[in-house]
C-alpha atoms as a PDB file:
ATOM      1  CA  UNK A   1      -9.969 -43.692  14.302  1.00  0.00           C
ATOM      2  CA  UNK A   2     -12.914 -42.444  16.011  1.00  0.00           C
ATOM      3  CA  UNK A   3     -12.443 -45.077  18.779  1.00  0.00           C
ATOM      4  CA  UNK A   4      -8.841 -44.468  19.181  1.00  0.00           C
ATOM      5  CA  UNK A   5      -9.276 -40.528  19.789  1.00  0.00           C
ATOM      6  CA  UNK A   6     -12.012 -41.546  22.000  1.00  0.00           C
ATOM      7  CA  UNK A   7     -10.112 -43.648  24.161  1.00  0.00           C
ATOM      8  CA  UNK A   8      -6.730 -41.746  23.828  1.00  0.00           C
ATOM      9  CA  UNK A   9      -9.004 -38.161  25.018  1.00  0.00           C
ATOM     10  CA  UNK A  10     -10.437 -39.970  28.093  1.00  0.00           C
ATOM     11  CA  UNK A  11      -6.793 -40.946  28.957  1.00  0.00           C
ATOM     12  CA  UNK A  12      -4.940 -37.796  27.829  1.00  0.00           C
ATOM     13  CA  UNK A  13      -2.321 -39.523  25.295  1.00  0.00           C
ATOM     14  CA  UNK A  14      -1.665 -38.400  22.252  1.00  0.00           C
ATOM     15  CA  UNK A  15      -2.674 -40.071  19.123  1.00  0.00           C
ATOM     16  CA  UNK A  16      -0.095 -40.261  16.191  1.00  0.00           C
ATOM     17  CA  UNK A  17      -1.825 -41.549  12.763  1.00  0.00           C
ATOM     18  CA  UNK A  18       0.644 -43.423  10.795  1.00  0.00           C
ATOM     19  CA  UNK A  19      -0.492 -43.109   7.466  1.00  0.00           C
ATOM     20  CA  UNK A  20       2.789 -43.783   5.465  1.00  0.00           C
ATOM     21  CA  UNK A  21       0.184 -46.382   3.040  1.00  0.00           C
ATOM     22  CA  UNK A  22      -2.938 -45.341   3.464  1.00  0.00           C
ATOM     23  CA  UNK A  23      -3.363 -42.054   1.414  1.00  0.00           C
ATOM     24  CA  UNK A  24      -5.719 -41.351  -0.032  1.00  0.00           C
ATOM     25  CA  UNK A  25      -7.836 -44.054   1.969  1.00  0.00           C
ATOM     26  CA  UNK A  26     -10.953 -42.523   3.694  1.00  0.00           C
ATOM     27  CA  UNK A  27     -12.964 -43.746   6.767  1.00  0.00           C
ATOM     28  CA  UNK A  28     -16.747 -42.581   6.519  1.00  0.00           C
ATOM     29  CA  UNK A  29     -15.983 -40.094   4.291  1.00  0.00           C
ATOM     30  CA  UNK A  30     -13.368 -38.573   5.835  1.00  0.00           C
ATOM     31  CA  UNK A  31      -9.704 -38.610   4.308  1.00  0.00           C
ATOM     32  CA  UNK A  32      -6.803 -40.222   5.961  1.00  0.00           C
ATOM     33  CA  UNK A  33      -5.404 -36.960   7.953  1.00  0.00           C
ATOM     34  CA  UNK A  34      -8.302 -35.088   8.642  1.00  0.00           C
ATOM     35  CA  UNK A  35      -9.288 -36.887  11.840  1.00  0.00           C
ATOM     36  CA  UNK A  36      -7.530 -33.843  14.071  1.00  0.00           C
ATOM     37  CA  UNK A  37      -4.797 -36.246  15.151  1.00  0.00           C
ATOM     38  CA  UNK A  38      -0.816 -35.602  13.686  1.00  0.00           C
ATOM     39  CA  UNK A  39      -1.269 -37.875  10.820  1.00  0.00           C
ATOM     40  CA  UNK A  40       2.499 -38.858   9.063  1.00  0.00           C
ATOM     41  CA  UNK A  41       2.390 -39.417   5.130  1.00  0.00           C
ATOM     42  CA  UNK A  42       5.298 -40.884   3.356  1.00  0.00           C
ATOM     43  CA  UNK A  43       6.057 -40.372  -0.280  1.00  0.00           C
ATOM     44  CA  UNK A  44       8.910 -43.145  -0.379  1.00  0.00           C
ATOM     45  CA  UNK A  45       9.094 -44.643  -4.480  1.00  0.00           C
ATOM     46  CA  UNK A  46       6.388 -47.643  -3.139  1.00  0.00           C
ATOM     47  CA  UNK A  47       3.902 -45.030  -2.452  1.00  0.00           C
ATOM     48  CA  UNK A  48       0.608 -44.107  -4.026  1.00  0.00           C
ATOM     49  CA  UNK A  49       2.203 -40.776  -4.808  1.00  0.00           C
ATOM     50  CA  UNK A  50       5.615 -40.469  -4.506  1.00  0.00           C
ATOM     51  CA  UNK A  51       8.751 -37.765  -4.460  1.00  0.00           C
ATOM     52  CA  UNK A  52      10.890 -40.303  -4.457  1.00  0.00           C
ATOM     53  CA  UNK A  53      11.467 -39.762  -0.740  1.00  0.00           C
ATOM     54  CA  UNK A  54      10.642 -37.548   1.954  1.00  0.00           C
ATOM     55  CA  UNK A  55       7.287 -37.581   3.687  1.00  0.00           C
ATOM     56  CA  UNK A  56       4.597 -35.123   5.505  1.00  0.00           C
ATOM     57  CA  UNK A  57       2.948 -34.179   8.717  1.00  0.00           C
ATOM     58  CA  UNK A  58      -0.308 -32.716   8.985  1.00  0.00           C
ATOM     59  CA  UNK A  59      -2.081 -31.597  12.027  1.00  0.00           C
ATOM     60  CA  UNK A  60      -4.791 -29.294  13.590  1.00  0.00           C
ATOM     61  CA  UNK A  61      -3.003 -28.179  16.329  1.00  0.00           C
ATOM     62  CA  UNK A  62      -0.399 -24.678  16.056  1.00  0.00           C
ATOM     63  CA  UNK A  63       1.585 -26.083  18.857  1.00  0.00           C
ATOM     64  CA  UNK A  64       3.102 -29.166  16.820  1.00  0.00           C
ATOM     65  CA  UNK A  65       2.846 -27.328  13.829  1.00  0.00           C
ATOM     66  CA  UNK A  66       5.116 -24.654  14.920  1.00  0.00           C
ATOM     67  CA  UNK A  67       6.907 -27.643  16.686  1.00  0.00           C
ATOM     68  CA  UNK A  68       7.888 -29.218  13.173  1.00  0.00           C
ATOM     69  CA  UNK A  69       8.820 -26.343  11.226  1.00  0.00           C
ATOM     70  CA  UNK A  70      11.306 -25.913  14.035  1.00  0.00           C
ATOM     71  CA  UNK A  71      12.964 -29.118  14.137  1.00  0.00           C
ATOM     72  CA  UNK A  72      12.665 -29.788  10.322  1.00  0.00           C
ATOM     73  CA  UNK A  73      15.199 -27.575   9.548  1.00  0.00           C
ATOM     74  CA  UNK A  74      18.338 -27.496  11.900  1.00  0.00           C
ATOM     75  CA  UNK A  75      16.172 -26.365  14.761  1.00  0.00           C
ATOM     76  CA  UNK A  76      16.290 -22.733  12.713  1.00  0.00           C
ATOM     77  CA  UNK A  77      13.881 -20.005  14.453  1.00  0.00           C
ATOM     78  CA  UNK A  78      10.889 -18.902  12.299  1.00  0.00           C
ATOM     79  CA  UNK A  79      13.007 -15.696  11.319  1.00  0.00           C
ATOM     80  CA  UNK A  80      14.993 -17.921   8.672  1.00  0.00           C
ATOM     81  CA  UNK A  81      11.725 -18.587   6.658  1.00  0.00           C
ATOM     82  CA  UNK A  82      11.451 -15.068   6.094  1.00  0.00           C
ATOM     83  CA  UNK A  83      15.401 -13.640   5.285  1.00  0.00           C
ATOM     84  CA  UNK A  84      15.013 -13.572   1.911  1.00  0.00           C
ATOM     85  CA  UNK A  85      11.782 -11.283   2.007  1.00  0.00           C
ATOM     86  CA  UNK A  86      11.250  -7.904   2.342  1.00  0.00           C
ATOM     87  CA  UNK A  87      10.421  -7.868   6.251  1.00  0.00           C
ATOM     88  CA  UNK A  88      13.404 -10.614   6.816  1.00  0.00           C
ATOM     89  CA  UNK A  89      17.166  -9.681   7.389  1.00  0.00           C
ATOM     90  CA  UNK A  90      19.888 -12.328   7.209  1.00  0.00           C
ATOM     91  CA  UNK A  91      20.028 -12.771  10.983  1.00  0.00           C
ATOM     92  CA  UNK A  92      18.625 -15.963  12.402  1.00  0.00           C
ATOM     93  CA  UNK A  93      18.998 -18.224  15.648  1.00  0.00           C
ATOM     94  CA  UNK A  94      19.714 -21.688  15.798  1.00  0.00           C
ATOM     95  CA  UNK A  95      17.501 -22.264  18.817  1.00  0.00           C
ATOM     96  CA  UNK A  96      17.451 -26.147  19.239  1.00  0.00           C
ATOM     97  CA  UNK A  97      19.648 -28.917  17.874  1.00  0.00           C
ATOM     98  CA  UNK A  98      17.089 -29.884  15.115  1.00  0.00           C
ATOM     99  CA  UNK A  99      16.758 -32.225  12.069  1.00  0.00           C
ATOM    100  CA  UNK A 100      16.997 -31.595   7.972  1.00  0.00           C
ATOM    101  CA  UNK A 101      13.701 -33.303   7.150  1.00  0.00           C
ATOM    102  CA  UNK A 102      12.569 -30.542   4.525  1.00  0.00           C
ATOM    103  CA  UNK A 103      11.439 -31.868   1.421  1.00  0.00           C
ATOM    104  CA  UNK A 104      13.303 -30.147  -0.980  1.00  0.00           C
ATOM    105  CA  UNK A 105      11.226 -27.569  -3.798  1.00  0.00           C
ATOM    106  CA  UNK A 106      12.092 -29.888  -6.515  1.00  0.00           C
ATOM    107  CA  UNK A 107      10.553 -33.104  -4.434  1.00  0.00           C
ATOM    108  CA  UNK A 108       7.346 -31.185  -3.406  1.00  0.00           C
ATOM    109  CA  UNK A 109       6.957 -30.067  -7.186  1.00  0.00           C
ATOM    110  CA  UNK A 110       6.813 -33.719  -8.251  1.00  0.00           C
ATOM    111  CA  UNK A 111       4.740 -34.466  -5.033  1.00  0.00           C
ATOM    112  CA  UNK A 112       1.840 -31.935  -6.191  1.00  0.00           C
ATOM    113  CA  UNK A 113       1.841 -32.761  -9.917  1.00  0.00           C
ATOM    114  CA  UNK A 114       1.014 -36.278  -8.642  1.00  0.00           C
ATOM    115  CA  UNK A 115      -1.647 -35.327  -5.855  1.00  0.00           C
ATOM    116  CA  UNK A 116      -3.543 -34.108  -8.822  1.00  0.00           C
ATOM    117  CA  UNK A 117      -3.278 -37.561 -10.410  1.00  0.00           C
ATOM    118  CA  UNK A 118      -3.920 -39.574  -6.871  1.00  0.00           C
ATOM    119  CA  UNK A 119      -6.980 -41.278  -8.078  1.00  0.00           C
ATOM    120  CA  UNK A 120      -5.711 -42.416 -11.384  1.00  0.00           C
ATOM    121  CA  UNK A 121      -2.504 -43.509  -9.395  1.00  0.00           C
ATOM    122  CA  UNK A 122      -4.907 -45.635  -7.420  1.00  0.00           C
ATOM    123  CA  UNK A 123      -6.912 -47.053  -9.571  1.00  0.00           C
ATOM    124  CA  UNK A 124      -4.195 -48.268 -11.386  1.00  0.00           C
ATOM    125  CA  UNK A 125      -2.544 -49.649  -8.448  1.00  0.00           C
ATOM    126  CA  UNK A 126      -5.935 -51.730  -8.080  1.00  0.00           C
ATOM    127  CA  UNK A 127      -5.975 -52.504 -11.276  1.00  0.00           C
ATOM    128  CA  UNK A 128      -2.770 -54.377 -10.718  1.00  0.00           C
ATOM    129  CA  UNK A 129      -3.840 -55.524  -7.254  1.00  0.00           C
ATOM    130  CA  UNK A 130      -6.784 -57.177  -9.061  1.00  0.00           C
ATOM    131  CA  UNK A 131      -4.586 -58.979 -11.542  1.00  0.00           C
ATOM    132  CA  UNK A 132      -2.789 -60.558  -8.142  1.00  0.00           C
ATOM    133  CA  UNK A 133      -5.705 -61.644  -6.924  1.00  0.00           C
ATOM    134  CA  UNK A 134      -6.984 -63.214  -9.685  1.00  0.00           C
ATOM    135  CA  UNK A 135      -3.873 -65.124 -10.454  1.00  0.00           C
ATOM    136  CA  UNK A 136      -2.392 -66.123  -7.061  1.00  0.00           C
ATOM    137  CA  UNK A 137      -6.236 -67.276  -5.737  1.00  0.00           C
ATOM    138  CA  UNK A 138      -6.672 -70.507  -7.367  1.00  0.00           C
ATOM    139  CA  UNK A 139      -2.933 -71.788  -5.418  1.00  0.00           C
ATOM    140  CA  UNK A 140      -3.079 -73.664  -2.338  1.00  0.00           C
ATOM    141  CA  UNK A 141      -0.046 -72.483  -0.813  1.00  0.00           C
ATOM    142  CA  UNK A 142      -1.438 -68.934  -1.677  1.00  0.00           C
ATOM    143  CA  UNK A 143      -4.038 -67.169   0.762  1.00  0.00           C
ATOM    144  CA  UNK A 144      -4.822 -63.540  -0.807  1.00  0.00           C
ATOM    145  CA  UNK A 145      -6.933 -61.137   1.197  1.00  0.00           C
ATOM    146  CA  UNK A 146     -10.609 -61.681   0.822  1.00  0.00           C
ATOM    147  CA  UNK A 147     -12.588 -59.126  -0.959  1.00  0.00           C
ATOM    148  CA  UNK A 148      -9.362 -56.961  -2.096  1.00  0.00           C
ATOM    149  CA  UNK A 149     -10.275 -56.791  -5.661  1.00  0.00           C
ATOM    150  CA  UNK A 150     -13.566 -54.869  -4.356  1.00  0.00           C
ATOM    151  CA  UNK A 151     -12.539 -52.410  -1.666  1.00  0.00           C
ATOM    152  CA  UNK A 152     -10.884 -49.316  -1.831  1.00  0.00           C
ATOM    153  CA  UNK A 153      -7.590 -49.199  -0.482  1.00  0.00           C
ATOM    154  CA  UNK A 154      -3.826 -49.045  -0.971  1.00  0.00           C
ATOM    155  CA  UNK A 155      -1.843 -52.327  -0.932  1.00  0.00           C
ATOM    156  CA  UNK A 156       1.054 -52.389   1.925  1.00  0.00           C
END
């Protein structure tokens, strides 16, 4: 990643991390997400941690943040996040054809209760990984990825 945001600085494009199977990989001790880049997470049923379905987009930068929050829900201004407090009325503006890409409060519930159990979820998925390994590398017509019982990682 390093390299990439290097060479995507020096010619001004825009680096989107796809990280849909990689959490909660890190690269020199830095988690998948925190490289300054968007980085997309998806917490489809395959994945480490899962909602079932939906997904996530972190970034650094207030400009696609802001960008997001208006497109993930109808395109909605900012004043609909607030109508049912005490500083928001009922009053909002539809300001851009937008998207329904919120992950719903009973989704994001699941989502955190698993976050906290990421590296169990993990390790068990190597675990399982492991048991692949060991019983698809003695076939011939079988080439497993070398070393995967001993690195890190999530499977695809």
């Amino acid at each position: 990643m390093p390299g990439f945001l290097a060479l995507a600085e020096e010619f001004g494009i825009v680096v989107l991390d796809d990280a849909a199977h990689a959490f909660p990989a890190a690269l020199q001790g830095r988690g998948v997400g925190s490289f300054g880049c968007p980085t997309a997470f998806s917490f489809y049923a395959t994945k480490t941690i899962t909602t079932g379905e939906g997904g996530m987009l972190t970034t650094d930068d207030a400009r696609v943040a802001d960008r997001v929050r208006l497109m993930s829900l109808h395109g909605i201004s900012r004043d609909a996040w607030k109508r049912y407090t005490a500083t928001g009325n009922w009053h909002y503006e539809v300001v851009e054809a937008g998207y329904k890409y919120n992950l719903t409060d009973i989704a994001s519930a699941l989502g955190r209760v698993q976050l906290g159990r990421a590296s169990t979820l993990l390790g068990r998925r190597g675990a399982i990984a492991c048991r692949y390994h060991e019983a698809l590398s003695g076939l011939p017509a079988v080439q497993v990825p070398p070393g995967s019982c001993r690195c890190r990682s999530t499977p695809p």
